[in-house]
Protein backbone atom coordinates (compact mmCIF):
# COMPACT_ATOMS: atom_id res chain seq x y z
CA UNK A 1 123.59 60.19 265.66
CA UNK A 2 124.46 57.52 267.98
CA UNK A 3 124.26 54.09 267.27
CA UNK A 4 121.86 53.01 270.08
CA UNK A 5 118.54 55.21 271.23
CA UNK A 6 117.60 55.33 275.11
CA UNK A 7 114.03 55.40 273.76
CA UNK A 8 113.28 51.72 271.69
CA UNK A 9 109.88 51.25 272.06
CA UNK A 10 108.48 53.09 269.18
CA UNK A 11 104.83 53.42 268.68
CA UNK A 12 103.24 55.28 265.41
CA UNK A 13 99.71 56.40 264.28
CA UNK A 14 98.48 55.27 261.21
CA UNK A 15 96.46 57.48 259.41
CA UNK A 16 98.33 60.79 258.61
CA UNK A 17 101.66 59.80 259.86
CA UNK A 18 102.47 56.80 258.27
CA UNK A 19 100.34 56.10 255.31
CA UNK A 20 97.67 59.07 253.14
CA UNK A 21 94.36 56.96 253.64
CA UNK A 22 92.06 60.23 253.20
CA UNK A 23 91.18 59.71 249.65
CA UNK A 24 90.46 55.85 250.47
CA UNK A 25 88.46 56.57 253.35
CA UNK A 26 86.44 59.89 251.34
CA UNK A 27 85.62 57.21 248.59
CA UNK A 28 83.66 54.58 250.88
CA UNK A 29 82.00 57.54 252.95
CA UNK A 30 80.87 59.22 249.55
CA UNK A 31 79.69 55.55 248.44
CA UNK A 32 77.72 55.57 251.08
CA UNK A 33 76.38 58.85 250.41
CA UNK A 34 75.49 58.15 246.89
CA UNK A 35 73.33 55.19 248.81
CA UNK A 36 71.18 57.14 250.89
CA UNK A 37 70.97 60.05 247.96
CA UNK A 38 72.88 62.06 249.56
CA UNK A 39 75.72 65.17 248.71
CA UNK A 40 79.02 63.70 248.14
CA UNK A 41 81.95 65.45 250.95
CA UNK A 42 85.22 66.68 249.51
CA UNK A 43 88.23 64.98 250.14
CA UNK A 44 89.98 68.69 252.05
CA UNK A 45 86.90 68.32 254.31
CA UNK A 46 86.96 64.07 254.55
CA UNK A 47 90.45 64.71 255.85
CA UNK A 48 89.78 67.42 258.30
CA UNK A 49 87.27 64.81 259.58
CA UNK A 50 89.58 62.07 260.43
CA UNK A 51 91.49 60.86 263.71
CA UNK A 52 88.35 59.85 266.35
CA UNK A 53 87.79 56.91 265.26
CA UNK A 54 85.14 55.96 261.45
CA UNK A 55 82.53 56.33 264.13
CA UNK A 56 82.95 59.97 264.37
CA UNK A 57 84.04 60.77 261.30
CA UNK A 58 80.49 59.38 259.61
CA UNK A 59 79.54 61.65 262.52
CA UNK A 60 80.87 64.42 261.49
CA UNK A 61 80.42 63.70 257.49
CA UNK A 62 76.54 63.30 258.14
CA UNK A 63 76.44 66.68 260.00
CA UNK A 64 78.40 68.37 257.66
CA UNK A 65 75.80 67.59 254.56
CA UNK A 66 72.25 67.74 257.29
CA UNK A 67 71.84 64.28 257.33
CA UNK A 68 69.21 63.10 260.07
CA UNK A 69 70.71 59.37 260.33
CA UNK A 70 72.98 58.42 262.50
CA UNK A 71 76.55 57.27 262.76
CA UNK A 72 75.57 53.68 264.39
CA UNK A 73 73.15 52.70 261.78
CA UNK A 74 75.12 53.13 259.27
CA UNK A 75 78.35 52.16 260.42
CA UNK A 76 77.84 48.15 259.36
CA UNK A 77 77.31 49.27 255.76
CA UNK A 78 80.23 52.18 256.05
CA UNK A 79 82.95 49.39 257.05
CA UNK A 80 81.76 47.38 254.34
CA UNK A 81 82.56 50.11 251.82
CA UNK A 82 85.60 50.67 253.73
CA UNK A 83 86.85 47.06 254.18
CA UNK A 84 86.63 46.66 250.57
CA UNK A 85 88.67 49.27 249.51
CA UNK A 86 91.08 49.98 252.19
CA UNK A 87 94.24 49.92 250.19
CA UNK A 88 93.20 51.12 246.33
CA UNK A 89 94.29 54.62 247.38
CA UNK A 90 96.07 55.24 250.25
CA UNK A 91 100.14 55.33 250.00
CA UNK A 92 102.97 55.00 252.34
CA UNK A 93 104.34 58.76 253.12
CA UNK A 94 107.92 59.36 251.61
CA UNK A 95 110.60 57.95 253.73
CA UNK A 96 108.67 55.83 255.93
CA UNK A 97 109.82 52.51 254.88
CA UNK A 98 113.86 53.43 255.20
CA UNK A 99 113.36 55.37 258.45
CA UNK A 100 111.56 52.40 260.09
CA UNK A 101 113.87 50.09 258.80
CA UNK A 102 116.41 52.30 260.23
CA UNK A 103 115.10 52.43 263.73
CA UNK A 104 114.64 48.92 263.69
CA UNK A 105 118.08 48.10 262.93
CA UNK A 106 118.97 50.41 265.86
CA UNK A 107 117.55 48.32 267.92
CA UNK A 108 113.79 49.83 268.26
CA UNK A 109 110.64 47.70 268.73
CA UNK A 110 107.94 49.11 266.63
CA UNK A 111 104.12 49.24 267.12
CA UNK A 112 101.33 50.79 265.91
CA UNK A 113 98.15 52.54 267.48
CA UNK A 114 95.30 53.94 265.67
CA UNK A 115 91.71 54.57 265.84
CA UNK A 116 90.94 52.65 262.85
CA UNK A 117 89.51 49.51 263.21
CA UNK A 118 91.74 46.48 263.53
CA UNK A 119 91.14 44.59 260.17
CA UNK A 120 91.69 47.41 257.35
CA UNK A 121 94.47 48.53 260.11
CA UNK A 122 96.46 44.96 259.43
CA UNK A 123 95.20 45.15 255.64
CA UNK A 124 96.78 48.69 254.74
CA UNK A 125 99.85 47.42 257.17
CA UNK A 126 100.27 44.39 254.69
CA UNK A 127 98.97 45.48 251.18
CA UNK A 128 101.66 48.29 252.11
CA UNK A 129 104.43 46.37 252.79
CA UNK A 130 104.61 47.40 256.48
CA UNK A 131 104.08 44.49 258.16
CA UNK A 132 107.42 43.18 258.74
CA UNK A 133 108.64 46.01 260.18
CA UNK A 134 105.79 47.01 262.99
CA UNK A 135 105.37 44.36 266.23
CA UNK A 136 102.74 45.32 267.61
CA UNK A 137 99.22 47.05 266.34
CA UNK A 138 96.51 47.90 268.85
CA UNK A 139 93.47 49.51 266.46
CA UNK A 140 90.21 51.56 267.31
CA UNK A 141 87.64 48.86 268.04
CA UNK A 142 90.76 46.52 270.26
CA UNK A 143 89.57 47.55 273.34
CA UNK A 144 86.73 49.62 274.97
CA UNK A 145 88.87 52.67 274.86
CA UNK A 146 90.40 54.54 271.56
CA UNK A 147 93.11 57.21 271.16
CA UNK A 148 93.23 59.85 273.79
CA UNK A 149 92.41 57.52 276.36
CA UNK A 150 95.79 56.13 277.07
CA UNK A 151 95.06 52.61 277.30
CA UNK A 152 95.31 51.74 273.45
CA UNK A 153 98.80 53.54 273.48
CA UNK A 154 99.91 51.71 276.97
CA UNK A 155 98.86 48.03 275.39
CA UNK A 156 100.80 48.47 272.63
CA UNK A 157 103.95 49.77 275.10
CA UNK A 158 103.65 46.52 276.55
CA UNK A 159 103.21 44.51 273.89
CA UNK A 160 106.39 45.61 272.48
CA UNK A 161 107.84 44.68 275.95
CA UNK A 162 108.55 48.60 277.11
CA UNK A 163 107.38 51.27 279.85
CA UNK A 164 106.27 54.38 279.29
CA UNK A 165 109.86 55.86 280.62
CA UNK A 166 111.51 54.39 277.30
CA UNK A 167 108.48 54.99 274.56
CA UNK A 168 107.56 57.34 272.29
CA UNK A 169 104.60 58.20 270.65
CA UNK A 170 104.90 59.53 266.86
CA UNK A 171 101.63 60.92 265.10
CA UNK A 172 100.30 63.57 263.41
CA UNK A 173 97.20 64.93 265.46
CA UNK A 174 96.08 66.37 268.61
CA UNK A 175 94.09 63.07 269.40
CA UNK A 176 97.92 61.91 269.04
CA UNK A 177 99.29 64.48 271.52
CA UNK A 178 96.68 64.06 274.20
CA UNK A 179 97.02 60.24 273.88
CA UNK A 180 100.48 60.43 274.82
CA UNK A 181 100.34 63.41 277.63
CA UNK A 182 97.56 60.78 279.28
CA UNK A 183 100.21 57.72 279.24
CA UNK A 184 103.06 60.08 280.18
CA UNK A 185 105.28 59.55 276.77
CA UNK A 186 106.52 61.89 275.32
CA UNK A 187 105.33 62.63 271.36
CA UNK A 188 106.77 63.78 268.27
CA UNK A 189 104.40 65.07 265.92
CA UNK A 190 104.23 65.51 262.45
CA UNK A 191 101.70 67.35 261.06
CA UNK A 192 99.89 66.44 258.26
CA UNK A 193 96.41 68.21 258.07
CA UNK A 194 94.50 65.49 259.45
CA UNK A 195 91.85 66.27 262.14
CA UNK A 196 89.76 68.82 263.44
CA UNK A 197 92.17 70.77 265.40
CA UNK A 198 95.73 71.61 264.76
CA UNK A 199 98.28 69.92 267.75
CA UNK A 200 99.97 72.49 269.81
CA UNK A 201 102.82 70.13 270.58
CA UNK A 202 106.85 71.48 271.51
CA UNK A 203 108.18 68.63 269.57
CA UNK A 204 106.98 68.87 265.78
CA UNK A 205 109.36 67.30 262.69
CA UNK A 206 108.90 68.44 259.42
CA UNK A 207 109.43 64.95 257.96
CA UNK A 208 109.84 61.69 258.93
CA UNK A 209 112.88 61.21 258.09
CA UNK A 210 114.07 63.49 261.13
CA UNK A 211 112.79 61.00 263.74
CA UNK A 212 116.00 59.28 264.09
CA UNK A 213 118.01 62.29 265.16
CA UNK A 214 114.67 63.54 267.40
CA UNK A 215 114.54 60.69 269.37
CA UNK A 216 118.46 60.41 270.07
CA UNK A 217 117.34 63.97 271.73
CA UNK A 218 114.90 62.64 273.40
């Protein structure tokens, strides 16, 4: 692989591509549940569920078990669960830590954007140990619009002081795929069996350590 990429503004998804934050995330929606009496959601099905954003998910979750409240009620007392034990589960995925140290010392700015809200975002980032190595993070509730609008991608592109001509996008999901075909990046997927529908992208790695090689292709 060469030494230098043509593509050095990197930008990742959190949830399923560089940290496992399902069984967190199952844990404060079924302590929620077990609030308002209701049946507990298995973790397969909690991680189907994810990638639109918590406001969704609870969506979803509440449908799934016939619940007649809604999402935006209980959101407030969701995040609390959520906030509180954001990083008691989740773990980094194998060879992230060495690959983005990698692509950093090839000279690649590195950002993140997700559709989870901004403060367990930065506090799974740090508890994690990824902090040093990511520039720029751009998270579900940072502006009006969330992943596949393109904006949330695009401010973290220019955050990191790139274009869209020398970015890519690296997730795991559809909402990942369609995020970047809107900004005009190109994306490298790796699937991971998060979301409600499986990404029908032409780039797909098998792990992450491949990315280095991928995006020499690029």
């Amino acid at each position: 692989m060469t030494r230098s990429l043509r593509r050095k503004t990197l930008v990742f998804d959190l949830d399923g591509t560089l940290v496992d934050s399902a069984p967190d995330i199952a844990a404060a929606v079924n302590a929620l549940f077990v609030e308002l009496e209701l049946p507990e959601v298995e973790l397969a099905l909690i991680r189907r569920m994810i990638g639109d954003g918590a406001p969704v998910l609870l969506e979803r979750a509440l449908a799934h078990v016939g619940a007649a409240h809604t999402a935006a009620d209980l959101m407030p007392r969701f995040s609390v669960h959520y906030s509180e034990n954001a990083v008691r589960l989740t773990t980094v995925y194998p060879s992230v830590v060495e690959t983005l140290t990698q692509l950093r010392d090839l000279g690649c700015r590195l950002g993140v954007c997700t559709n989870k809200p901004i403060s367990p975002t930065r506090a799974v980032l740090a508890a994690l140990g990824l902090d040093p190595l990511i520039e720029a993070v751009v998270g579900g509730d940072s502006l009006p619009q969330r992943k596949p609008a393109p904006e949330p991608l695009l401010a973290v592109i220019r955050a990191l002081g790139g274009t869209p001509d020398n970015a890519v996008l690296i997730g795991d999901s559809a909402v990942d795929l369609a995020c970047a075909e809107a900004a005009g990046v190109p994306a490298i997927i790796i699937p991971s069996g998060y979301g409600v529908a499986e990404p029908k992208a032409s780039i797909i790695a098998t792990s992450f350590a491949e990315l280095p090689r991928m995006i020499d292709q690029l």
